[in-house]
C-alpha atoms as a PDB file:
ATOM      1  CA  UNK A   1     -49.055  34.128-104.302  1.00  0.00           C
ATOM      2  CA  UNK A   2     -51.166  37.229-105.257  1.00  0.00           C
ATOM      3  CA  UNK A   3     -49.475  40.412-105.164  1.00  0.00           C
ATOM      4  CA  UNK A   4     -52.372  41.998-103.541  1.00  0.00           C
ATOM      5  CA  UNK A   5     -54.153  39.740-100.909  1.00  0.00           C
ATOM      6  CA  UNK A   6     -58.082  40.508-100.154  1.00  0.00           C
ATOM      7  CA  UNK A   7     -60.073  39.084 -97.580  1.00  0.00           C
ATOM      8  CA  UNK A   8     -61.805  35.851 -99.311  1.00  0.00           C
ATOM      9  CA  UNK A   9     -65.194  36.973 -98.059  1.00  0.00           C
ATOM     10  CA  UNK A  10     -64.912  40.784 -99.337  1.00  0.00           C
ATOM     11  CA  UNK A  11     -68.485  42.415-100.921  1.00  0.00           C
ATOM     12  CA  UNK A  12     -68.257  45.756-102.405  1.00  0.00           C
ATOM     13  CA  UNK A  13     -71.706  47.027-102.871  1.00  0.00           C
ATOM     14  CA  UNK A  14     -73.747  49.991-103.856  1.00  0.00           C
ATOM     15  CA  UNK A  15     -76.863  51.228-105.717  1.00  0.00           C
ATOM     16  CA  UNK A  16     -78.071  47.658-106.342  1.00  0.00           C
ATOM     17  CA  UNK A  17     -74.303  46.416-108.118  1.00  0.00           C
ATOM     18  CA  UNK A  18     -72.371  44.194-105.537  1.00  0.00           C
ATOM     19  CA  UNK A  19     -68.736  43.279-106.198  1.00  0.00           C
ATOM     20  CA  UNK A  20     -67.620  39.812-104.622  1.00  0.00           C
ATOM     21  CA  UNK A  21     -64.573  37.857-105.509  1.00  0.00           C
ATOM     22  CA  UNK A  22     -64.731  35.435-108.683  1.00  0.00           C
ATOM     23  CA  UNK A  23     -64.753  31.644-108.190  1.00  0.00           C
ATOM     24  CA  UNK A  24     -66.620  28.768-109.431  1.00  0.00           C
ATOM     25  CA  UNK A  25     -70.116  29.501-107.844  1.00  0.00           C
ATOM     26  CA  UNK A  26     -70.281  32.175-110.853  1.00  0.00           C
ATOM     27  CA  UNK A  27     -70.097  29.762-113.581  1.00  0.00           C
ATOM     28  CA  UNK A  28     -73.545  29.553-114.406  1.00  0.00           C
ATOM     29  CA  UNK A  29     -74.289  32.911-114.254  1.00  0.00           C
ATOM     30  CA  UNK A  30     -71.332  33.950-116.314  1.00  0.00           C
ATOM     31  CA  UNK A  31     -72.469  31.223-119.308  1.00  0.00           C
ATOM     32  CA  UNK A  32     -75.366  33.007-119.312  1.00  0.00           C
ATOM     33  CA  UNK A  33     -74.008  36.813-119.145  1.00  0.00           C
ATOM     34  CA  UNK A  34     -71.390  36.244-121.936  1.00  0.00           C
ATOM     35  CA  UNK A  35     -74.342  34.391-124.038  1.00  0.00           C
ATOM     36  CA  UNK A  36     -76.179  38.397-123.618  1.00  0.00           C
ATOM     37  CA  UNK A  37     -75.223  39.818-127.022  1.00  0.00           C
ATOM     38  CA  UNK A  38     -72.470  37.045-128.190  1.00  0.00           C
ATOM     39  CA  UNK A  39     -69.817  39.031-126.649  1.00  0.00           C
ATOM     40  CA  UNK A  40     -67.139  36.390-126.955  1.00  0.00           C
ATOM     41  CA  UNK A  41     -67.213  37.576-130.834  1.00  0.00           C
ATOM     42  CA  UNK A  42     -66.542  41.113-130.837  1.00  0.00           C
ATOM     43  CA  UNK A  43     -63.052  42.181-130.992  1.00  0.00           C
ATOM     44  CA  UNK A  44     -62.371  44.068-127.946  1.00  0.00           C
ATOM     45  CA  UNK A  45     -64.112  42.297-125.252  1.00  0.00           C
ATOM     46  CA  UNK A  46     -62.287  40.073-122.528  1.00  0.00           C
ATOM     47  CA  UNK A  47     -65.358  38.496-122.236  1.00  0.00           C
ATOM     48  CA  UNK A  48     -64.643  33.955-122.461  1.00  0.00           C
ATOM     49  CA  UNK A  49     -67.203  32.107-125.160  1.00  0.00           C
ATOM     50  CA  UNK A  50     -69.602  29.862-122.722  1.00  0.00           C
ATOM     51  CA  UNK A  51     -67.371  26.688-123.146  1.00  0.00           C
ATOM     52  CA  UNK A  52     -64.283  29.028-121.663  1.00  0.00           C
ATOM     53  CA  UNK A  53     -65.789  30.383-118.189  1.00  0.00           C
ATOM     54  CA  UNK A  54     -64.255  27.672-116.595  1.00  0.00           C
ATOM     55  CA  UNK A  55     -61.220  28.252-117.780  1.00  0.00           C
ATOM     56  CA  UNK A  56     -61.686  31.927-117.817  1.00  0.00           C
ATOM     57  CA  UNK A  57     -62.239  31.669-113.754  1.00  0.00           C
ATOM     58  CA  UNK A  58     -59.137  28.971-113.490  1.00  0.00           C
ATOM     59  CA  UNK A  59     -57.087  32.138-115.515  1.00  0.00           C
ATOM     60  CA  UNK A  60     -57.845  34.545-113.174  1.00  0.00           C
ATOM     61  CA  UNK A  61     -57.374  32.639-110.471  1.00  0.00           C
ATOM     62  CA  UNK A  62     -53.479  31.531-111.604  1.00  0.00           C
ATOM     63  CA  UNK A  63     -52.639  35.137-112.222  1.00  0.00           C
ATOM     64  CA  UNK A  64     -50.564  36.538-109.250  1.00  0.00           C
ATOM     65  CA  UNK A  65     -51.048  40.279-110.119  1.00  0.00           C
ATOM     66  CA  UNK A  66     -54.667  39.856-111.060  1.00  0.00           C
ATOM     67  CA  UNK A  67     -57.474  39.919-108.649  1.00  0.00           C
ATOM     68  CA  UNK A  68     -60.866  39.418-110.149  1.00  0.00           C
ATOM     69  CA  UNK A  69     -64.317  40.105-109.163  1.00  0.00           C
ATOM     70  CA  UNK A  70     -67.936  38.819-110.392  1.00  0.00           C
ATOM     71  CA  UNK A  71     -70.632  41.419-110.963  1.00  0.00           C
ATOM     72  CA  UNK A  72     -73.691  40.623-109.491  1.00  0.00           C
ATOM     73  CA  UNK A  73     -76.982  42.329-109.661  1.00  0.00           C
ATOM     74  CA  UNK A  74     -78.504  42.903-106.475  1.00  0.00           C
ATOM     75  CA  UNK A  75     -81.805  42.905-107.647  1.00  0.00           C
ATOM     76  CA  UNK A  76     -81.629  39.569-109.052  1.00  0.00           C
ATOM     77  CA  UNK A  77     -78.571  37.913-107.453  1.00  0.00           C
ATOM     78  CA  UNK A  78     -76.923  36.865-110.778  1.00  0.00           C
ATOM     79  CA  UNK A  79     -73.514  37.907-111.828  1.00  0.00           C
ATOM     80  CA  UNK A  80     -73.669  39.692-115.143  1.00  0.00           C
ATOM     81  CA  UNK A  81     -69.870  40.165-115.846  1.00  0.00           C
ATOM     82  CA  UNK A  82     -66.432  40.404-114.504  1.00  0.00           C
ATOM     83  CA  UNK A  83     -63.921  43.245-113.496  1.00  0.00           C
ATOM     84  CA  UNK A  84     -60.378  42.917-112.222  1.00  0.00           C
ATOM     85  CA  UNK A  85     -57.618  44.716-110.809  1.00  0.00           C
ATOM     86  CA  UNK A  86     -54.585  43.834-112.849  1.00  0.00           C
ATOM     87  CA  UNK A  87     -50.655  44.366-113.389  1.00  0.00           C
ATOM     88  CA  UNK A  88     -50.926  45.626-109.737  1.00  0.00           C
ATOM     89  CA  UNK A  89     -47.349  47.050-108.610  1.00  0.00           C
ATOM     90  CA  UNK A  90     -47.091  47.249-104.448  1.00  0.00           C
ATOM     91  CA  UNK A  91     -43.998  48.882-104.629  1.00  0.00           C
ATOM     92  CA  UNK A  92     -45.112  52.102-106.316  1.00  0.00           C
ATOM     93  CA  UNK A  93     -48.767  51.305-105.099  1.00  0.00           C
ATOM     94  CA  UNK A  94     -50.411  51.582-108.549  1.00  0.00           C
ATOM     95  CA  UNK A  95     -52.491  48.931-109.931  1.00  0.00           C
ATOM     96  CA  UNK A  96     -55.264  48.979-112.992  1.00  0.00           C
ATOM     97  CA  UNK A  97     -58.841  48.245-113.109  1.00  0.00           C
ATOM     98  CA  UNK A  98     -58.965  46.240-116.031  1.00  0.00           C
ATOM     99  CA  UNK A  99     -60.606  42.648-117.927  1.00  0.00           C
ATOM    100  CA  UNK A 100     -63.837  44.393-118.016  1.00  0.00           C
ATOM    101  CA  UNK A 101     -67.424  42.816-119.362  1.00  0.00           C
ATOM    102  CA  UNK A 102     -70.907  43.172-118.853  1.00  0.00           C
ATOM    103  CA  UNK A 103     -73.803  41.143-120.280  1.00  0.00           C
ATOM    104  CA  UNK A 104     -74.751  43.516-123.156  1.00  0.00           C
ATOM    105  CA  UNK A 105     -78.681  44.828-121.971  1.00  0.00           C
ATOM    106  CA  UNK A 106     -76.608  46.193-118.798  1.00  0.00           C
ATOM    107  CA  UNK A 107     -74.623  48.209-120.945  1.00  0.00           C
ATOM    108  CA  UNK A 108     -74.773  52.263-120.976  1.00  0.00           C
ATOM    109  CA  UNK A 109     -76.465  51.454-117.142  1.00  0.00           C
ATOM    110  CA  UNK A 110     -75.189  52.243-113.661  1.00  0.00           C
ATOM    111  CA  UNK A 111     -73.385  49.207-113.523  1.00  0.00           C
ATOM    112  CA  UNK A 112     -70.078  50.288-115.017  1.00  0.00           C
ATOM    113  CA  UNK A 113     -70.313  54.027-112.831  1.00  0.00           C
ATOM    114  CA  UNK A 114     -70.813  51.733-109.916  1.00  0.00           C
ATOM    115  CA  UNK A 115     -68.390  49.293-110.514  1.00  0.00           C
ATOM    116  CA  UNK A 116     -65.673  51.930-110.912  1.00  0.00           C
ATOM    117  CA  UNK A 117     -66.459  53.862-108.273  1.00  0.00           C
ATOM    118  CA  UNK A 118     -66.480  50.848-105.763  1.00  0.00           C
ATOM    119  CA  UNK A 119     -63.127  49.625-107.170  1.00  0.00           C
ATOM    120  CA  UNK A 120     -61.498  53.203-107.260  1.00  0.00           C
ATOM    121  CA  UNK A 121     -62.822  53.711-104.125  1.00  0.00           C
ATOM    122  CA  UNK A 122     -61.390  50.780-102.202  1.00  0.00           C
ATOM    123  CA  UNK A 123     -58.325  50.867-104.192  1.00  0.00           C
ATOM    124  CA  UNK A 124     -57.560  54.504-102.632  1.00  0.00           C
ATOM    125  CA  UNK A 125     -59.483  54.849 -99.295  1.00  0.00           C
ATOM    126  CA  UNK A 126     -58.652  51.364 -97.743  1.00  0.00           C
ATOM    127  CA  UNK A 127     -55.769  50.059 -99.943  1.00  0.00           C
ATOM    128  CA  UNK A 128     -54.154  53.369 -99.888  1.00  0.00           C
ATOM    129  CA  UNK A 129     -52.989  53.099-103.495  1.00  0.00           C
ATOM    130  CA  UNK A 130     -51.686  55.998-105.264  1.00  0.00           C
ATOM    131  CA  UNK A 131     -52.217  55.387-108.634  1.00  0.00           C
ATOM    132  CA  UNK A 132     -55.185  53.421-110.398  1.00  0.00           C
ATOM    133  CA  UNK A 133     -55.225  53.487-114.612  1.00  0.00           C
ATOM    134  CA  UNK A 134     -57.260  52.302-116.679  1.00  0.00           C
ATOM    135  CA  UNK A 135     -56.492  51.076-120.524  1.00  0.00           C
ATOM    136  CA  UNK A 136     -58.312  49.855-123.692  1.00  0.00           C
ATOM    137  CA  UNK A 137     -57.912  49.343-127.745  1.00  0.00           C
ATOM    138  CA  UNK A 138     -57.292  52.446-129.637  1.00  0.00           C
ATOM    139  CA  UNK A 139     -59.707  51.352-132.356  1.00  0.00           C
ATOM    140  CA  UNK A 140     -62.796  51.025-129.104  1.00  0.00           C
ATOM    141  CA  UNK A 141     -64.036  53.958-129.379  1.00  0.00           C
ATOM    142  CA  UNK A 142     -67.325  53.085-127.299  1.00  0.00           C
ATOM    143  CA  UNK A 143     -64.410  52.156-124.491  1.00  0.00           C
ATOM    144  CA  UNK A 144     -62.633  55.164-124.439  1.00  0.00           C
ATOM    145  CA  UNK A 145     -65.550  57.252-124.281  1.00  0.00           C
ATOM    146  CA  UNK A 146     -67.151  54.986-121.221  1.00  0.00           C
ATOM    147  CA  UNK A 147     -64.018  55.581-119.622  1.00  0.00           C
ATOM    148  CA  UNK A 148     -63.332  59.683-120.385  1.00  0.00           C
ATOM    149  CA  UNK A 149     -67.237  59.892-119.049  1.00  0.00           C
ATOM    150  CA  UNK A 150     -65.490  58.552-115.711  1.00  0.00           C
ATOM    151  CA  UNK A 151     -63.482  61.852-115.173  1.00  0.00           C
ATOM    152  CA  UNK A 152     -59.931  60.335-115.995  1.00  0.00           C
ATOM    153  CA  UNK A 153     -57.198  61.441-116.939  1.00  0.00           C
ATOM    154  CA  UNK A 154     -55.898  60.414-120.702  1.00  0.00           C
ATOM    155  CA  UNK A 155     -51.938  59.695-119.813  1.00  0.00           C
ATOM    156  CA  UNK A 156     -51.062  58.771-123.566  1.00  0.00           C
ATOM    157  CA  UNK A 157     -50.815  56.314-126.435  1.00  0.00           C
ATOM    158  CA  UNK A 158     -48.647  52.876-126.737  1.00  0.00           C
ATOM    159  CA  UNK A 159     -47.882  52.388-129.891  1.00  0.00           C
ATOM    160  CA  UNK A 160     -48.431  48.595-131.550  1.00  0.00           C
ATOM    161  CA  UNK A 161     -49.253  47.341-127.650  1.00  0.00           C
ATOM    162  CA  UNK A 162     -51.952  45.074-128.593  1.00  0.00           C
ATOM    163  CA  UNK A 163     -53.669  42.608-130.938  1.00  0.00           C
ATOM    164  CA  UNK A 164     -57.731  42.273-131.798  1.00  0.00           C
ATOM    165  CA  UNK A 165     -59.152  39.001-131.380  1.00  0.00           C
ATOM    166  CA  UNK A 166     -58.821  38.669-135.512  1.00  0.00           C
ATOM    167  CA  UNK A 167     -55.185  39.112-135.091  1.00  0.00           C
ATOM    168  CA  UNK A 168     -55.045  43.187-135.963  1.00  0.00           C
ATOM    169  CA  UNK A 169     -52.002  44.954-134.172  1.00  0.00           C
ATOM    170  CA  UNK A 170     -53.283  48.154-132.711  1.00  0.00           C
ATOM    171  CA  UNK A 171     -52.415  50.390-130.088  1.00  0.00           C
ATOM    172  CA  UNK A 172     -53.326  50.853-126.269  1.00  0.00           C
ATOM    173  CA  UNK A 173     -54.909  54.010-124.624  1.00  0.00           C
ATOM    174  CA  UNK A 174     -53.472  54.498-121.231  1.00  0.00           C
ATOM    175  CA  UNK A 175     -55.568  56.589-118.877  1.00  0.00           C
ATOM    176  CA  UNK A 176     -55.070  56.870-115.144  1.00  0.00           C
ATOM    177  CA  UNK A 177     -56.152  58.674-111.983  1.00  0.00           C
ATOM    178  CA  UNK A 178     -54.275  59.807-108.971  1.00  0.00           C
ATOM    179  CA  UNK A 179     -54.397  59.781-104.777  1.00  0.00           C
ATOM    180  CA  UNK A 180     -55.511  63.748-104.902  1.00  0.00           C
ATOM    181  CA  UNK A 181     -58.009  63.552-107.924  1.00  0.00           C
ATOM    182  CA  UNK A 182     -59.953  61.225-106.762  1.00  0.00           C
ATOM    183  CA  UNK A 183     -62.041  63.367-104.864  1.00  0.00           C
ATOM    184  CA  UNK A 184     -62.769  64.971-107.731  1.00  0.00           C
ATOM    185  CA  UNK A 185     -63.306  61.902-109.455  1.00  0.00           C
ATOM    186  CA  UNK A 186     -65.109  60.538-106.694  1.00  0.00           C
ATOM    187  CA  UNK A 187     -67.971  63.239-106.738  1.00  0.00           C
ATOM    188  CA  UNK A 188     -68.296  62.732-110.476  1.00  0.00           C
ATOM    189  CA  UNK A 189     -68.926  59.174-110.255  1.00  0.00           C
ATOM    190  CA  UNK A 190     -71.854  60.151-107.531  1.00  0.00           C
ATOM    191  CA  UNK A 191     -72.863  62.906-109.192  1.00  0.00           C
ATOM    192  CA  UNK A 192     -73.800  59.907-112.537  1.00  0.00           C
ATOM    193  CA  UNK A 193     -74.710  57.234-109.879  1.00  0.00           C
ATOM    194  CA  UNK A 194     -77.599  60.328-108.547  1.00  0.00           C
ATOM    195  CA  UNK A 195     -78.820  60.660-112.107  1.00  0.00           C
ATOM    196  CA  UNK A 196     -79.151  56.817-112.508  1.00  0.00           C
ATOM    197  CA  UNK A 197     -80.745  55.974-108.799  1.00  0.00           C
ATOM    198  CA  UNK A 198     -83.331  53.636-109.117  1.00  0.00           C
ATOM    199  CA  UNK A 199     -83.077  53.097-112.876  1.00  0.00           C
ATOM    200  CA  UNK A 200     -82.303  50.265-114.812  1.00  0.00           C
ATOM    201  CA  UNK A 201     -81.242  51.732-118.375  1.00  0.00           C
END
């Protein structure tokens, strides 16, 4: 059983990016988003090879503190990546946003703003969480500045936390955001979304 249950028919949506929940109907789309830019063979992505969307999906779907969502552009109606909530703890209310990808022409677009400030926002306005964090490689630098763009705060470094996909141990940059900053938060994620209305890029 999940740790966090979600209503099977739950959309998130704004500015053109629409969150639903991942399942098989994404497949196809997926193949074809992790195909944009090869991202199955860089070292930091979560992103499956085309083969493994099936059993990327099957993954999520056996993982009881993971929920994850499919990406879908509005404007098109294709998913174009994944995001997740992850190691989700009810009992302190604190969960992480988390197995992040985008096909790679969406990249440095609205679609990773949007996507956090949907997730951030349900996570603390309906789900009444407390805590949501955030983590990535310390040798991704292009990850740690997407996410310190975001407005959140850098909680610390754990030390020899994580390997590459080439079998390098490196560590894990924790960063995380709390019930009474995320108003803060909140407006700076509009604030980008404003300077990105209606574009693409």
């Amino acid at each position: 059983m999940k740790l966090l249950q979600l209503p099977s028919d739950l959309m998130l949506s704004h500015d053109g990016v629409r969150l639903e929940l991942l399942d098989c109907r994404h497949e196809a789309d997926l193949v074809q988003a992790c195909q944009d830019g090869n991202l199955w063979e860089l070292l930091y992505t979560s992103a499956p090879s085309p083969d493994k969307v099936h059993e990327y999906i099957a993954t999520a779907h056996a993982m009881t503190d993971r929920v994850a969502f499919a990406v879908i552009d509005e404007t098109t109606g294709h998913a174009i990546g994944s995001t997740s909530y992850h190691d989700i703890l009810p009992h302190c209310l604190r969960l992480e946003i988390g197995y992040t990808w985008y096909a790679k022409s969406y990249w440095r677009t609205r679609v990773n703003t949007a996507c956090k400030f949907l997730l951030m926002r349900y996570a603390f306005e309906v789900l009444s969480y407390q805590t949501v964090a955030l983590r990535t490689s310390s040798l991704n630098a292009r990850s740690q500045a997407a996410i310190e763009r975001l407005g959140v705060k850098k909680d610390g470094i754990i030390r020899n936390q994580r390997t590459t996909q080439d079998g390098i141990i490196c560590d894990t940059v924790m960063y995380s955001i709390t019930a009474d900053e995320w108003p803060n938060v909140k407006h700076n994620l509009q604030q980008k979304m404003q300077q990105h209305q209606g574009q693409h890029d």
